[in-house]
N, C-alpha and C. Protein backbone atom coordinates (compact mmCIF):
# COMPACT_ATOMS: atom_id res chain seq x y z
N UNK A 1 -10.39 8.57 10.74
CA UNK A 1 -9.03 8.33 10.26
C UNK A 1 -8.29 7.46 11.27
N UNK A 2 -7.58 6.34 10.75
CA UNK A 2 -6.75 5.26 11.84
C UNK A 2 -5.32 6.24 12.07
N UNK A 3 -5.38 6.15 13.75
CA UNK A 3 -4.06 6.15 14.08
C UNK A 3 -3.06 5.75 13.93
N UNK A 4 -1.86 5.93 14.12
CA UNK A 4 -0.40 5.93 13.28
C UNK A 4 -0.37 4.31 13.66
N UNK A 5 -0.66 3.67 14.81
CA UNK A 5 -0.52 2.43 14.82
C UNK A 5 -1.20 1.56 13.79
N UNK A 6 -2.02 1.83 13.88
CA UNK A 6 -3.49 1.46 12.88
C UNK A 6 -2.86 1.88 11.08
N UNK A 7 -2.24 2.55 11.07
CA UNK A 7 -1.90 3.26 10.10
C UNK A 7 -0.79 2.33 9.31
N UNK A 8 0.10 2.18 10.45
CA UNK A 8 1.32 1.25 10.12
C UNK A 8 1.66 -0.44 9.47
N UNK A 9 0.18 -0.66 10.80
CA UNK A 9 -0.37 -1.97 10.27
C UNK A 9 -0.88 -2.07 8.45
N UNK A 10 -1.89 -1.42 8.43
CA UNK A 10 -2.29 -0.88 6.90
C UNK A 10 -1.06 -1.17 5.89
N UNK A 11 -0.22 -0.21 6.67
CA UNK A 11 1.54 0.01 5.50
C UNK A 11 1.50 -1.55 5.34
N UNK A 12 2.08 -2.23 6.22
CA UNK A 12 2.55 -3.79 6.21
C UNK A 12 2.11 -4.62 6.08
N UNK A 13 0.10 -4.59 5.35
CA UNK A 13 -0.48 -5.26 4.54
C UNK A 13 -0.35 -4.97 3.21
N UNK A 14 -0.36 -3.79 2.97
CA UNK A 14 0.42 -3.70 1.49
C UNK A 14 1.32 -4.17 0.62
N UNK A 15 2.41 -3.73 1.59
CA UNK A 15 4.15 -3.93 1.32
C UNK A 15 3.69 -5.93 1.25
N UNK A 16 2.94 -6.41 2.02
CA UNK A 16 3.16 -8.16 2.33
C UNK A 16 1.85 -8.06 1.04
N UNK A 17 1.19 -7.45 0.45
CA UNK A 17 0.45 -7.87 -1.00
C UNK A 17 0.64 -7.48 -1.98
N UNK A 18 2.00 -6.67 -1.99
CA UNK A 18 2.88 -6.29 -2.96
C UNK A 18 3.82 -7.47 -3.45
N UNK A 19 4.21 -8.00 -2.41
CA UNK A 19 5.28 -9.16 -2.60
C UNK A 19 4.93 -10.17 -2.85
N UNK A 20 3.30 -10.30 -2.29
CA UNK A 20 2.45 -11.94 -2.54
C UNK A 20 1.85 -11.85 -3.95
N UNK A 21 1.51 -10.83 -4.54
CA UNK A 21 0.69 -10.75 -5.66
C UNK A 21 1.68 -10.21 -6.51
N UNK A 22 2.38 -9.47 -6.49
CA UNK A 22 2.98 -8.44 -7.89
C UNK A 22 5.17 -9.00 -7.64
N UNK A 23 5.25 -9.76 -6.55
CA UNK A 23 6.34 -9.80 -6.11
C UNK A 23 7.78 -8.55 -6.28
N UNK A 24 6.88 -7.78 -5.85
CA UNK A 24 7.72 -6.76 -5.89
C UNK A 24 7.75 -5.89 -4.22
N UNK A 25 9.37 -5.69 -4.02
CA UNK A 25 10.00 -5.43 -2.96
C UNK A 25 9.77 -4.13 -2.58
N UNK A 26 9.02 -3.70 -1.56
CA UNK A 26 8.93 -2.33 -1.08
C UNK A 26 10.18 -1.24 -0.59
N UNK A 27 10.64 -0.28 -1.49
CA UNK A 27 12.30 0.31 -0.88
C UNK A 27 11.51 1.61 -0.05
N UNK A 28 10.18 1.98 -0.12
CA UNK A 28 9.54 3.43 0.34
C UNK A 28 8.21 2.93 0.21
N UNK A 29 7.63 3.35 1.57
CA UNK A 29 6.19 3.62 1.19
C UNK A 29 5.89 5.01 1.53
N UNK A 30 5.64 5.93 1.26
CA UNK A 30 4.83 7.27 2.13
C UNK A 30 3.17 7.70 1.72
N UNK A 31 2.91 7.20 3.24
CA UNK A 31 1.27 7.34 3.25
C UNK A 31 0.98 9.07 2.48
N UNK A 32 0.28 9.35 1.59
CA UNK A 32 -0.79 10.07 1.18
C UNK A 32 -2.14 10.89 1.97
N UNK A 33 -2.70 9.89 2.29
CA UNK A 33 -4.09 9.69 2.48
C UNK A 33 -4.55 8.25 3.31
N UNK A 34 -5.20 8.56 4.26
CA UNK A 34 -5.62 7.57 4.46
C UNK A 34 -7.04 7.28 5.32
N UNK A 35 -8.05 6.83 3.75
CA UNK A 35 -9.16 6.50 4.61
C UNK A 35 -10.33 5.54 4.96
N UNK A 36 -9.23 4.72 5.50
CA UNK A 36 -9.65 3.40 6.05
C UNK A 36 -10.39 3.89 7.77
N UNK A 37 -11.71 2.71 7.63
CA UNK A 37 -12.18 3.67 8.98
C UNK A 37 -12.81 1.54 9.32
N UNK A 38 -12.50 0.98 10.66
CA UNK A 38 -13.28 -0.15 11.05
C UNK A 38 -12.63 -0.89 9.74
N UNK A 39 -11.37 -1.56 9.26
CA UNK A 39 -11.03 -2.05 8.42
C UNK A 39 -11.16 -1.65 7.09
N UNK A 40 -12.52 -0.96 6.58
CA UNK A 40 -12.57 -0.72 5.35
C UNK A 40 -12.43 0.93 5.12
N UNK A 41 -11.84 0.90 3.47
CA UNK A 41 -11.54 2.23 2.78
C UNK A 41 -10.11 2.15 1.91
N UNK A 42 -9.62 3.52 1.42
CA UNK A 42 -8.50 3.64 1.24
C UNK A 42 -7.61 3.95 1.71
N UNK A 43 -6.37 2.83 0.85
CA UNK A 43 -4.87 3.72 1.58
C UNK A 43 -4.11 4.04 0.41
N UNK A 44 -3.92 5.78 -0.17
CA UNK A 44 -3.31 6.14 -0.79
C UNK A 44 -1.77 6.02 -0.55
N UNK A 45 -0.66 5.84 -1.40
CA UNK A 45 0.36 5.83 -1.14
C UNK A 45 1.19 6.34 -2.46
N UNK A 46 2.77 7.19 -2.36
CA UNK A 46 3.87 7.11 -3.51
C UNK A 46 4.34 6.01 -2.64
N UNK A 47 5.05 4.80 -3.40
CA UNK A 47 5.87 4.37 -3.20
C UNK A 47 7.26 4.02 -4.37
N UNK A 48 8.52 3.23 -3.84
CA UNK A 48 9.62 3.59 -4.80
C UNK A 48 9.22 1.43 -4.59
N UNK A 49 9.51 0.83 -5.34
CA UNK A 49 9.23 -1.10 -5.52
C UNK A 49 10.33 -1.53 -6.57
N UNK A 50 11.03 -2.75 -6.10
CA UNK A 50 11.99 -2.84 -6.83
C UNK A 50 11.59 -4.60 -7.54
N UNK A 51 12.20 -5.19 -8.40
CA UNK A 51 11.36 -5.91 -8.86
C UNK A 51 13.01 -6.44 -9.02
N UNK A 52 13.80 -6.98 -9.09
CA UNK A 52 15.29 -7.99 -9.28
C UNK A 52 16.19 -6.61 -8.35
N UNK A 53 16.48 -5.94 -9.79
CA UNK A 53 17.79 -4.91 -9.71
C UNK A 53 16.94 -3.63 -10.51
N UNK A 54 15.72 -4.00 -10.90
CA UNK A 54 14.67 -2.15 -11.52
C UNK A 54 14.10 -1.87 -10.22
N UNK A 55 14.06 -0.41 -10.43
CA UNK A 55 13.38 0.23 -9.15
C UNK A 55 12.52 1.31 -10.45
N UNK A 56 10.66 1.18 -9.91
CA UNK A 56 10.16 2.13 -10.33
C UNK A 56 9.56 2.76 -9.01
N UNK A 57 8.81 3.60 -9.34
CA UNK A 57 8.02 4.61 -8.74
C UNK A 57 6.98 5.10 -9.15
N UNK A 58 5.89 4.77 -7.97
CA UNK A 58 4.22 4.53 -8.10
C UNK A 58 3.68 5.30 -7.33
N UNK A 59 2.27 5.91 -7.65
CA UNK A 59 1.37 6.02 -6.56
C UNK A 59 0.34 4.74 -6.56
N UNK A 60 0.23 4.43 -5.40
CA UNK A 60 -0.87 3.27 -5.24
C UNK A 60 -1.87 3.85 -4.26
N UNK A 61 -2.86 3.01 -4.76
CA UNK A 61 -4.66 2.70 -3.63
C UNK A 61 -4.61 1.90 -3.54
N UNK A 62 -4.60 1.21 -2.01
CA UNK A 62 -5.37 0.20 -1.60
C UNK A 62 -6.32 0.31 -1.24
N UNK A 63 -7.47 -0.38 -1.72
CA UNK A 63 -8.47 -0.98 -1.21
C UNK A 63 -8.67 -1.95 0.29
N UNK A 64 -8.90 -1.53 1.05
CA UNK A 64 -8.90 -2.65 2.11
C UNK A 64 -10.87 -2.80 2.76
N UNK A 65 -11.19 -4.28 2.65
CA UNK A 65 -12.30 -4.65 3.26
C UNK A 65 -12.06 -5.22 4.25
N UNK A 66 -12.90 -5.35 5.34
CA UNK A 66 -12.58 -6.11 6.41
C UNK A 66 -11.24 -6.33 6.84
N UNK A 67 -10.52 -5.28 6.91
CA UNK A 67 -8.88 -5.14 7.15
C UNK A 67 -7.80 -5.90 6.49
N UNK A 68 -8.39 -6.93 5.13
CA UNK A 68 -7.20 -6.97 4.61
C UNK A 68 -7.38 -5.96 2.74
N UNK A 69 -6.17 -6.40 2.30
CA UNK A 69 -6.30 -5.41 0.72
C UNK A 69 -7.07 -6.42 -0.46
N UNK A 70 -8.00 -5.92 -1.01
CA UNK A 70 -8.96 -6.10 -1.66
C UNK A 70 -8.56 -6.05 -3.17
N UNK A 71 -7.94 -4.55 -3.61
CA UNK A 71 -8.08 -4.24 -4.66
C UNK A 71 -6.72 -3.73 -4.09
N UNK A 72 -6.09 -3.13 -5.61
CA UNK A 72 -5.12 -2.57 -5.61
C UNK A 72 -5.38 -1.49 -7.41
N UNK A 73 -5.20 0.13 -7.42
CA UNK A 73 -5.34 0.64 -8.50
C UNK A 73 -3.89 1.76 -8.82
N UNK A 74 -3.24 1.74 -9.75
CA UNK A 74 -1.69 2.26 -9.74
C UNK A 74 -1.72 3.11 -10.80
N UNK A 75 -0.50 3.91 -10.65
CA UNK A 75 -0.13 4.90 -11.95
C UNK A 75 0.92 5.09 -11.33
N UNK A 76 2.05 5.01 -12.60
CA UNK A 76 3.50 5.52 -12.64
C UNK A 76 3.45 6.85 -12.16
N UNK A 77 4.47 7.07 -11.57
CA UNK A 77 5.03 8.51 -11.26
C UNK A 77 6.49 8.80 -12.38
């Protein structure tokens, strides 16, 4: 399991392939799970993403290979 530093980094590849791919603004992330080990695995997350002036609320997986996010798999909360 990555340490909180290691952990954080993870957060702020997300939140930056949230905004590059889905352009949507991170207001919360709270880690879940996380089991990324040597760059690769998952990072479970709820997060709250706002998209203009809508705010929904998700759980997300990232996928991360070779330390960046790969995949991404979602369901509404």
């Amino acid at each position: 399991m990555a340490d909180k530093v290691q952990e954080e980094e993870l957060k702020e590849k997300a939140i930056e392939y949230l905004k590059r791919v889905w352009r949507e603004d991170t207001v919360r992330m709270d880690v879940k799970n996380n089991s990324v080990v040597d760059g690769s695995g998952e990072l479970h997350v709820d997060c709250t993403v706002r998209v203009g002036e809508r705010h929904s609320d998700w759980t997300k997986w990232f996928t991360f290979q070779d330390g960046d996010v790969s995949h991404m798999r979602w369901q509404m909360r």
